[in-house]
PDB file of N, CA and C in Angstrom:
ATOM      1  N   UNK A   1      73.567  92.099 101.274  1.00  0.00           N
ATOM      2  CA  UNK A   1      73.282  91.324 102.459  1.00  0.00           C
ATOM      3  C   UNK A   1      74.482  91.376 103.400  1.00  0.00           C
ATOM      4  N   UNK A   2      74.177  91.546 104.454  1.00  0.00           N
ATOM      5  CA  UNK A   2      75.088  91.718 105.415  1.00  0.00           C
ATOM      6  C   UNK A   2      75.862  90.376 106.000  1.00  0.00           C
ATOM      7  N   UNK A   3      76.887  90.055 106.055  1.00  0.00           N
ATOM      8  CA  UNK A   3      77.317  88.896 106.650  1.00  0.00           C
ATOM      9  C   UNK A   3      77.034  88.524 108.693  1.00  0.00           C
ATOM     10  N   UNK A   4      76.392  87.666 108.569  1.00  0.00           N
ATOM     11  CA  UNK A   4      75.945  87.095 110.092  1.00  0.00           C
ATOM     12  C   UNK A   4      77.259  86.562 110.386  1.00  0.00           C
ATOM     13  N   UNK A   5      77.729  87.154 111.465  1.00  0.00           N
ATOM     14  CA  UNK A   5      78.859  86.329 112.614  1.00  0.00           C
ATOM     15  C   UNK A   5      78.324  85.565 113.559  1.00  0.00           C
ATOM     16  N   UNK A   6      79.139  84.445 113.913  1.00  0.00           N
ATOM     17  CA  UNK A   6      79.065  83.522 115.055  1.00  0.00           C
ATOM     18  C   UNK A   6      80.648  83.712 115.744  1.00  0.00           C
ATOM     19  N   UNK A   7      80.375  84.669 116.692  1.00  0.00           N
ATOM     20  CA  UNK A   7      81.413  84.833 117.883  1.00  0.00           C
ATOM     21  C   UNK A   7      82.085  83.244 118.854  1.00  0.00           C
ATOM     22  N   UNK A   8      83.208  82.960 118.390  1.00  0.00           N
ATOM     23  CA  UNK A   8      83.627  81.914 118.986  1.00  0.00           C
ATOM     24  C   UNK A   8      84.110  82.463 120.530  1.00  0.00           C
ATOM     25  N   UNK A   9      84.445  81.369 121.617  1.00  0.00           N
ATOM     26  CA  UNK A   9      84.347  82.081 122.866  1.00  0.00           C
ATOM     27  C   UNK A   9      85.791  82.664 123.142  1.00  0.00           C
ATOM     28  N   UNK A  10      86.362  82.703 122.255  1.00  0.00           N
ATOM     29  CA  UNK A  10      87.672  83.203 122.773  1.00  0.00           C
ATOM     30  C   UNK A  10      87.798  85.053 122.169  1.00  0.00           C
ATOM     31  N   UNK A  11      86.450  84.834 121.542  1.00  0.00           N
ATOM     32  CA  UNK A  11      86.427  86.581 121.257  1.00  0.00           C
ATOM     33  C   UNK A  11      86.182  87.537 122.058  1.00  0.00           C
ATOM     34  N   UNK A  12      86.452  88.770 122.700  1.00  0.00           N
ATOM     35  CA  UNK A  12      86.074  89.442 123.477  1.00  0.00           C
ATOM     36  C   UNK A  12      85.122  90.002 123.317  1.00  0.00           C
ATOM     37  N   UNK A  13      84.136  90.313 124.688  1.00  0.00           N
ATOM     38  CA  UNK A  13      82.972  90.873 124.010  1.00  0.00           C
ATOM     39  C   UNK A  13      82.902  91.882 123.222  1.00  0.00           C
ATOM     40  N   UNK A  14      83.385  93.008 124.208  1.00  0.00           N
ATOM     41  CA  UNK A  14      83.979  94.217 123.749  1.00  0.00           C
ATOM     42  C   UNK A  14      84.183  94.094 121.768  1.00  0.00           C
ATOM     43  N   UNK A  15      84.560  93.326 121.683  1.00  0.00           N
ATOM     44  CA  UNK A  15      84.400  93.147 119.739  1.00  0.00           C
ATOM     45  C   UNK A  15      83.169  92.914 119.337  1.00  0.00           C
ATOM     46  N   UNK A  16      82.284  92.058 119.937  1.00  0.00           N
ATOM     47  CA  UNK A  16      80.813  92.124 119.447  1.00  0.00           C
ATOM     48  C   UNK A  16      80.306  93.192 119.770  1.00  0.00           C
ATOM     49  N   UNK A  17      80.298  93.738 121.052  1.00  0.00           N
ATOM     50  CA  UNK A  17      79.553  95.238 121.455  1.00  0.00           C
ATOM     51  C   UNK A  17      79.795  96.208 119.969  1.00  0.00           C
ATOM     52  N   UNK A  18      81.110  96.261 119.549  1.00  0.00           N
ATOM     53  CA  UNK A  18      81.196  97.489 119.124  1.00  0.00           C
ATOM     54  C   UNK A  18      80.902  96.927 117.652  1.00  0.00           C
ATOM     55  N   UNK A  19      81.135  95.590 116.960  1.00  0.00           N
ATOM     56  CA  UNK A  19      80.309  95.411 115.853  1.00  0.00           C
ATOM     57  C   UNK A  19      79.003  95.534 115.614  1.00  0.00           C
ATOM     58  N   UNK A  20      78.065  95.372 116.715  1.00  0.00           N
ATOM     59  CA  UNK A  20      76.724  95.486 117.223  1.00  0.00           C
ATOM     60  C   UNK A  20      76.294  96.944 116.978  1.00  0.00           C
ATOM     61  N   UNK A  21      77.050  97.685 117.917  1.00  0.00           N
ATOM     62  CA  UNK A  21      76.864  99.343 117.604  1.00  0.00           C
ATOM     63  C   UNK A  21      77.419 100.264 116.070  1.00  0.00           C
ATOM     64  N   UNK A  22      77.816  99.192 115.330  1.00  0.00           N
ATOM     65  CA  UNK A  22      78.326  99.437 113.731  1.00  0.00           C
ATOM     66  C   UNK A  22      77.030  98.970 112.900  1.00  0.00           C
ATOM     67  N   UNK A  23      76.069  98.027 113.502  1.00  0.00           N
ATOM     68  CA  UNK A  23      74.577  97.424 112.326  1.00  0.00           C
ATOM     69  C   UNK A  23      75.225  96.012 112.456  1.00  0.00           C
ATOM     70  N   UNK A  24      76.105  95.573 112.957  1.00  0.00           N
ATOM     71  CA  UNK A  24      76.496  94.337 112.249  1.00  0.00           C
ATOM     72  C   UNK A  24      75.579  93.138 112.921  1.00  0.00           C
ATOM     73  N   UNK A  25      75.415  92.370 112.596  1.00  0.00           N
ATOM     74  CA  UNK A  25      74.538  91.054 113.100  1.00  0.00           C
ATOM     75  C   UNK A  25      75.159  89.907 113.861  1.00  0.00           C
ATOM     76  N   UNK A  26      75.276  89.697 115.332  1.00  0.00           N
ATOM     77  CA  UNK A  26      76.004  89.287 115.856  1.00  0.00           C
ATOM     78  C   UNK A  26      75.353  88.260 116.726  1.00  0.00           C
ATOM     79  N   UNK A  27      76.067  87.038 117.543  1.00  0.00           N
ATOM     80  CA  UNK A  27      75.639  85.990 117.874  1.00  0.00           C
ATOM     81  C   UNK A  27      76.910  85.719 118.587  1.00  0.00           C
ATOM     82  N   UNK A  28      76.964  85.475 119.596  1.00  0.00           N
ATOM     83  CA  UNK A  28      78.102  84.889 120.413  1.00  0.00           C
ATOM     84  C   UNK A  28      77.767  83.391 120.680  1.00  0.00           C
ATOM     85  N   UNK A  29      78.769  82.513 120.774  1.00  0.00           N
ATOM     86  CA  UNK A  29      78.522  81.380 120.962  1.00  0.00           C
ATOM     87  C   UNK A  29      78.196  80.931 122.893  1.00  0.00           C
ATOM     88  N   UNK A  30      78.947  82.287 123.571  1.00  0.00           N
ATOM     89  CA  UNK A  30      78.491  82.293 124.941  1.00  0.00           C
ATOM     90  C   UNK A  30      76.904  82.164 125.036  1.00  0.00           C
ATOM     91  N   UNK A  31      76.002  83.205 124.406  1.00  0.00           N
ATOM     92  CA  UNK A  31      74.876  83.800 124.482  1.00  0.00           C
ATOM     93  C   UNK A  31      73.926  82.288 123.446  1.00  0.00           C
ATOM     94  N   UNK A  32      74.448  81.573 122.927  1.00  0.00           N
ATOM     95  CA  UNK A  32      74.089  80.440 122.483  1.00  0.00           C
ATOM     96  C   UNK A  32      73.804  79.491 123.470  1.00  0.00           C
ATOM     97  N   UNK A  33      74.365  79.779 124.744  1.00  0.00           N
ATOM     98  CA  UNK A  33      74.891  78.773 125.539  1.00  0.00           C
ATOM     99  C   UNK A  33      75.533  77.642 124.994  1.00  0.00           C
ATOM    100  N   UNK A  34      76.773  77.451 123.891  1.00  0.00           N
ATOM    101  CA  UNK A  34      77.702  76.773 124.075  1.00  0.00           C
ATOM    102  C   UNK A  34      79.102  77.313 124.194  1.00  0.00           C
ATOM    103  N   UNK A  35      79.408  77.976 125.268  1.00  0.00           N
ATOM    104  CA  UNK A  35      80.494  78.608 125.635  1.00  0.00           C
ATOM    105  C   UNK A  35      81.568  77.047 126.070  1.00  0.00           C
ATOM    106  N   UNK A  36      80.892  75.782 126.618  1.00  0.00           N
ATOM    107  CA  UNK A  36      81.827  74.969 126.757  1.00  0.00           C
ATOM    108  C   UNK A  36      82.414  73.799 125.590  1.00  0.00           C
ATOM    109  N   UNK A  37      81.511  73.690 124.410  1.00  0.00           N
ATOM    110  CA  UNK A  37      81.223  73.605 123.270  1.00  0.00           C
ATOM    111  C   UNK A  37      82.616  73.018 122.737  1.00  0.00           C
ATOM    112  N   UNK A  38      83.035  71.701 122.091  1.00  0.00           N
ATOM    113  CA  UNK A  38      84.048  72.009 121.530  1.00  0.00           C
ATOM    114  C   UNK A  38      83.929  72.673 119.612  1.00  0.00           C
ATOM    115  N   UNK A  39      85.387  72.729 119.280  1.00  0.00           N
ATOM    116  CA  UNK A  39      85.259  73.667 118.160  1.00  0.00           C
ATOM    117  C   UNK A  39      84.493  73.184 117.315  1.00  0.00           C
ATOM    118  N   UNK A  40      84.557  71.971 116.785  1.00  0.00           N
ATOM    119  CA  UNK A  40      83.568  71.142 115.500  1.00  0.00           C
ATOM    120  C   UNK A  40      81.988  70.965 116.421  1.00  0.00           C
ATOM    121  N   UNK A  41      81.503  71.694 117.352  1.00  0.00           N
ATOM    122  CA  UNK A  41      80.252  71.879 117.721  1.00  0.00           C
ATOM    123  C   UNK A  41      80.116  72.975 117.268  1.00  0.00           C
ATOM    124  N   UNK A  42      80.640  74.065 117.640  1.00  0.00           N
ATOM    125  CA  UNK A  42      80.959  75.539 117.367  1.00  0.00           C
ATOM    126  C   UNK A  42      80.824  75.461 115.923  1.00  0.00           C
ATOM    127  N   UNK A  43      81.286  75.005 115.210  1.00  0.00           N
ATOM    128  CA  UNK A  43      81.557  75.448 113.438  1.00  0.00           C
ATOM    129  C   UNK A  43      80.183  75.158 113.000  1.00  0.00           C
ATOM    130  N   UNK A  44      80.074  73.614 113.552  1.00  0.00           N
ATOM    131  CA  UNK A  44      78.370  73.016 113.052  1.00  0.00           C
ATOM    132  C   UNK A  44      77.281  74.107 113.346  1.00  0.00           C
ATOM    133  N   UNK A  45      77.433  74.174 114.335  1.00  0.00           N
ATOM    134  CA  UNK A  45      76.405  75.400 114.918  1.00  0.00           C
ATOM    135  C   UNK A  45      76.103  76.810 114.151  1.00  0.00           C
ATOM    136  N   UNK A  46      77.326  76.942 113.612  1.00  0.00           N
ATOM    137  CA  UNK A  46      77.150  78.274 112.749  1.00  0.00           C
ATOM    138  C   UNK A  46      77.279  78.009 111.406  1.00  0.00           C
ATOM    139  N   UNK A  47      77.598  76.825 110.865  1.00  0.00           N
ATOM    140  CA  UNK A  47      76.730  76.263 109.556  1.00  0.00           C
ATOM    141  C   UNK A  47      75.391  76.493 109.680  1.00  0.00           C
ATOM    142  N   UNK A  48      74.504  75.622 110.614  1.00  0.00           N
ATOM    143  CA  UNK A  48      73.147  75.606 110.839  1.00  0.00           C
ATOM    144  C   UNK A  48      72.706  76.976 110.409  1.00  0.00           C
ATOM    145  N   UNK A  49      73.578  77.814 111.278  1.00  0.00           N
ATOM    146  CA  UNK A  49      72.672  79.044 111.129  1.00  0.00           C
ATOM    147  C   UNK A  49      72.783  79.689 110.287  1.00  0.00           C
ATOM    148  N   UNK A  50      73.994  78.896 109.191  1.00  0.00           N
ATOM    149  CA  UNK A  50      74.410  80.354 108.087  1.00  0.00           C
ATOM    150  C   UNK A  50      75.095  81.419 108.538  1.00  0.00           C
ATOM    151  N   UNK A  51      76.166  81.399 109.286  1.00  0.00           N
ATOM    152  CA  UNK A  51      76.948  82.620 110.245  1.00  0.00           C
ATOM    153  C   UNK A  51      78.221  81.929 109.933  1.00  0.00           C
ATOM    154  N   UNK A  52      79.240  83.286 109.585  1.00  0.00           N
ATOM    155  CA  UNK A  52      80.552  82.828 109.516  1.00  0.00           C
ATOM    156  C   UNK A  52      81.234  82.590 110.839  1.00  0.00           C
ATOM    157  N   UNK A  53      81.807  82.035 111.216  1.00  0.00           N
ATOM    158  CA  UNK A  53      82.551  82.104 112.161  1.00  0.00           C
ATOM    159  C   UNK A  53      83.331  82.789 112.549  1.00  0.00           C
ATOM    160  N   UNK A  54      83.936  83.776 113.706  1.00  0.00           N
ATOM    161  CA  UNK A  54      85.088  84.270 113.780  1.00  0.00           C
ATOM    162  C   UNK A  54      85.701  84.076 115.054  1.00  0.00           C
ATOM    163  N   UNK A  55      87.002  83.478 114.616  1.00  0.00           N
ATOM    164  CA  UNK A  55      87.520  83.114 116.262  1.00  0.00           C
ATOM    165  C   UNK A  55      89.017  83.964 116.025  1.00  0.00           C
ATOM    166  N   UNK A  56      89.233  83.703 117.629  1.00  0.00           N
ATOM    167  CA  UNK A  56      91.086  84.147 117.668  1.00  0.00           C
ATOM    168  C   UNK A  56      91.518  82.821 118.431  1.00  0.00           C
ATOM    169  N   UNK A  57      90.871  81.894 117.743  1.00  0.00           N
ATOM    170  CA  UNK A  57      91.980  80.249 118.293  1.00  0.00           C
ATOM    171  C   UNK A  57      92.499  80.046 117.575  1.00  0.00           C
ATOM    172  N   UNK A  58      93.790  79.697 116.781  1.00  0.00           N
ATOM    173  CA  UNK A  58      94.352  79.269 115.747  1.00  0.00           C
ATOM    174  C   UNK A  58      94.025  77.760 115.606  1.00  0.00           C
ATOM    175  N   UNK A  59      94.141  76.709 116.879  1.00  0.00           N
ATOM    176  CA  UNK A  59      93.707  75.627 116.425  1.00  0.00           C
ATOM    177  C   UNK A  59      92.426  75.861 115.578  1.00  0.00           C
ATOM    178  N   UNK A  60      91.579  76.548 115.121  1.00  0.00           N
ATOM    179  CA  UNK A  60      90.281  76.229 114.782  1.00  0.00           C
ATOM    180  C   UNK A  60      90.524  76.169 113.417  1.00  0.00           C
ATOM    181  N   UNK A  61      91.941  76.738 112.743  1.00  0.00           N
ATOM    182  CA  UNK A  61      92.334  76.248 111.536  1.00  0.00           C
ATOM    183  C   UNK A  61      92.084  74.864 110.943  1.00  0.00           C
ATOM    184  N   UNK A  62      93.037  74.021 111.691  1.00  0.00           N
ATOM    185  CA  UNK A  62      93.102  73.055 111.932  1.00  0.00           C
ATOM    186  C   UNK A  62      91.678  71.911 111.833  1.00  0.00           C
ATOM    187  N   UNK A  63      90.587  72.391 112.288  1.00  0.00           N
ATOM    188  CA  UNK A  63      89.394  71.934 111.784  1.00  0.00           C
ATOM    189  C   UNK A  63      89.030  72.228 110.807  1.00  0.00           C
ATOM    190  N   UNK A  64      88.772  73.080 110.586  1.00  0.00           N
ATOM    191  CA  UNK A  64      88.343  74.338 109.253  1.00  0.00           C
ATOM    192  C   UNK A  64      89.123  73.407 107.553  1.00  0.00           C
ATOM    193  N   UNK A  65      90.332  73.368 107.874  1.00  0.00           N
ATOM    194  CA  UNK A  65      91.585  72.442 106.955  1.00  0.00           C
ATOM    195  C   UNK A  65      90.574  71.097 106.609  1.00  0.00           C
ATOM    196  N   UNK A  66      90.649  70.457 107.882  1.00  0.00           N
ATOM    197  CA  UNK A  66      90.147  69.293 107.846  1.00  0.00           C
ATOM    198  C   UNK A  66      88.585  68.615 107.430  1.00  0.00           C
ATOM    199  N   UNK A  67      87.981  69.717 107.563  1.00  0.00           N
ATOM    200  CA  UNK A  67      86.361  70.000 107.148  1.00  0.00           C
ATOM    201  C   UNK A  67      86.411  70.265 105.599  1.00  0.00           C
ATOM    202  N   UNK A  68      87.604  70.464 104.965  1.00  0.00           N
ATOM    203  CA  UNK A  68      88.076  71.368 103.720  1.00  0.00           C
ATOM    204  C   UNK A  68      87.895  69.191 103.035  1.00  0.00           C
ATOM    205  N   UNK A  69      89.025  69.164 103.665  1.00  0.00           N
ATOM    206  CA  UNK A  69      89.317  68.197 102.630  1.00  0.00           C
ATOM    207  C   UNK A  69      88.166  67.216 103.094  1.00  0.00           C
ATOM    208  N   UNK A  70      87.226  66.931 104.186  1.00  0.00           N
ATOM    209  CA  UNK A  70      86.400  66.168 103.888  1.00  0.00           C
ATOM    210  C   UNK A  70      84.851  66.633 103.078  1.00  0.00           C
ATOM    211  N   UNK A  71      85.338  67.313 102.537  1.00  0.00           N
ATOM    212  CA  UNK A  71      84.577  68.175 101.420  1.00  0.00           C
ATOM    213  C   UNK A  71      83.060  68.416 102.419  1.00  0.00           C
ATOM    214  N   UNK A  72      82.832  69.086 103.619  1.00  0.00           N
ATOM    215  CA  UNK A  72      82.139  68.706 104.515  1.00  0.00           C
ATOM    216  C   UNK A  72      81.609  71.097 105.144  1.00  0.00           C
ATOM    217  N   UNK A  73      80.450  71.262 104.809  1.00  0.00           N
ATOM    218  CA  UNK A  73      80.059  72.383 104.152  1.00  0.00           C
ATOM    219  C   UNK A  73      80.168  73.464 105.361  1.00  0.00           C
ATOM    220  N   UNK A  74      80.377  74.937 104.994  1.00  0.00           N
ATOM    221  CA  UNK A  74      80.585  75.899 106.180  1.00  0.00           C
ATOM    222  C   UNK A  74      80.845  77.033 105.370  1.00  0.00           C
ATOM    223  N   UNK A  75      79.805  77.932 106.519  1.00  0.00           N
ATOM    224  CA  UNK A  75      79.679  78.778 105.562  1.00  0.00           C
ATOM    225  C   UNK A  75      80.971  79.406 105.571  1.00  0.00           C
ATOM    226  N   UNK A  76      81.763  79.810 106.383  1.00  0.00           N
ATOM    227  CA  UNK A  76      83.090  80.469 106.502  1.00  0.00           C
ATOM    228  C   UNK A  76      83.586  80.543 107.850  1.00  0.00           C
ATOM    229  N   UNK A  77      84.753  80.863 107.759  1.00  0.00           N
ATOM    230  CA  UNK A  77      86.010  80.812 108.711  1.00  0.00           C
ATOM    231  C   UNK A  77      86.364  82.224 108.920  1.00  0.00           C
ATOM    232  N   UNK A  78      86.543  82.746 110.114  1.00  0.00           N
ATOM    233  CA  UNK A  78      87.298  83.999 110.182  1.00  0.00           C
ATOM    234  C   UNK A  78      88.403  83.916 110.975  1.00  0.00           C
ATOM    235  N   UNK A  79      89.687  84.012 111.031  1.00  0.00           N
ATOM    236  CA  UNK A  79      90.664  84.053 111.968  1.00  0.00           C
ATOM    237  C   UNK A  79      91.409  85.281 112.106  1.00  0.00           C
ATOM    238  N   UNK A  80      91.289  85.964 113.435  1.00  0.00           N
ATOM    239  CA  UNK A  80      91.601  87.193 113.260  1.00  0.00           C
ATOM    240  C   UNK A  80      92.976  86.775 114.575  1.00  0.00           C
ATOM    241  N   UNK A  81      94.492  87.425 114.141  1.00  0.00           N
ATOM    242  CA  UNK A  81      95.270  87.389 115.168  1.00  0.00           C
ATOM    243  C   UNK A  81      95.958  88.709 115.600  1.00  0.00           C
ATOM    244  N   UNK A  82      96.094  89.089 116.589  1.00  0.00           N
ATOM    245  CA  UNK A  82      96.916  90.468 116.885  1.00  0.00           C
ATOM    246  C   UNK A  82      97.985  90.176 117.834  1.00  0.00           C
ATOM    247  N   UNK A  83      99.359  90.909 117.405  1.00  0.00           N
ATOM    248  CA  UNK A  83     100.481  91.027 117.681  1.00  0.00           C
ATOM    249  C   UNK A  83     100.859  92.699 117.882  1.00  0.00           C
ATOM    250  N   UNK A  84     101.952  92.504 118.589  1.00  0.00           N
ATOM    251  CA  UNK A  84     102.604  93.990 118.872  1.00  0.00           C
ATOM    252  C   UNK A  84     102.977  94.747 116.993  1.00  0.00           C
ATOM    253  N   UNK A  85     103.503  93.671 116.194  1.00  0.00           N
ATOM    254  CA  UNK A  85     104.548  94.020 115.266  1.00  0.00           C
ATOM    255  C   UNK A  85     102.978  93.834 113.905  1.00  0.00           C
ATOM    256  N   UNK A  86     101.951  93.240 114.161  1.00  0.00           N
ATOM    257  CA  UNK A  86     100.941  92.943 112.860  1.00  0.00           C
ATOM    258  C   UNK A  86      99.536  92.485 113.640  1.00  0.00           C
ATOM    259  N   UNK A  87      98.650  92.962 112.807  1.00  0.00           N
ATOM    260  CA  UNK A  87      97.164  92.444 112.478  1.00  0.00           C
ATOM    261  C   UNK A  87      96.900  91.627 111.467  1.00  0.00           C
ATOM    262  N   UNK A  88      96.595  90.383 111.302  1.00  0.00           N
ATOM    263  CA  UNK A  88      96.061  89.691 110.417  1.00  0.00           C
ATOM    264  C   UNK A  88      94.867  88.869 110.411  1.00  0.00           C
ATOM    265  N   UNK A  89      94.295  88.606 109.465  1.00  0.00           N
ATOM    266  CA  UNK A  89      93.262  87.729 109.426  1.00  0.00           C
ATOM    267  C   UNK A  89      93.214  86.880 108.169  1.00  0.00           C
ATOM    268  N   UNK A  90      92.442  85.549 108.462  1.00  0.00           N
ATOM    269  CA  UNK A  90      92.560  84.296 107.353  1.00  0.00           C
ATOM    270  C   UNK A  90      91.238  84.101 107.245  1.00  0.00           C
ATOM    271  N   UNK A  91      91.058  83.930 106.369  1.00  0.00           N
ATOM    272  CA  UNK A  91      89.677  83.736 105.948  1.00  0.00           C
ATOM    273  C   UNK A  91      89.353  82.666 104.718  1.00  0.00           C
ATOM    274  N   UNK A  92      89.025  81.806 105.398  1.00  0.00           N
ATOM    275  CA  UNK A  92      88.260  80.167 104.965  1.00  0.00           C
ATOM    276  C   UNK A  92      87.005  80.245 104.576  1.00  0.00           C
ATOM    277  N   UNK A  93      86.747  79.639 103.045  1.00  0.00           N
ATOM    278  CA  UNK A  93      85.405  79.241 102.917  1.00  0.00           C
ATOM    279  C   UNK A  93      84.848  78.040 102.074  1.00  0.00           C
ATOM    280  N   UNK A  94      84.105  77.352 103.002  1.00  0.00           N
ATOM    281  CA  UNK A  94      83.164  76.100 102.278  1.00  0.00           C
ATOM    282  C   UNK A  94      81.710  76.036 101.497  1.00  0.00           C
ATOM    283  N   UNK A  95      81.504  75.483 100.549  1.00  0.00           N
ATOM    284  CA  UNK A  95      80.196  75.288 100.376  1.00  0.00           C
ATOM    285  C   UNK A  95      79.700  73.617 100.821  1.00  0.00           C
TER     286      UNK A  95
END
């Protein structure tokens, strides 16, 4: 089974386009119409749907943490960051 993304709005499209043109299953939170959305709308939203999340906000940690310890369910977290010197990504998950 393929993993469903929920594009947070700070992702460029250009990253969904070309996951899109890879098979991947994609959902922007723009194209949701909650592009003004705050983040714990955003996360809920892609609980509902069963879609991991993937943002490049670091605050969205910070919820993600806090959703952790209120033992409070999601399907996953993606945090992807890019720098001149590294690529990384964190990856959170709730039941």
């Amino acid at each position: 089974m393929a993993t469903r993304l929920y594009m947070d709005v700070h992702v460029p499209q250009s990253i969904s386009d070309q996951l899109r043109r890879r098979g991947a299953d994609v959902i922007t939170a723009i194209e949701d119409g909650l592009q003004a959305a705050p983040d714990d709308e955003l996360l809920e939203r892609a609980r509902q749907l069963g879609r991991v999340i993937f943002t490049q906000d670091i605050r969205f940690m910070v919820l993600v943490q806090t959703w952790q310890r209120q033992h409070r369910s999601f399907a996953a977290c993606s945090l992807a960051t890019n720098s001149a010197a590294r690529s990384a990504s964190t990856f959170a998950i709730s039941n």
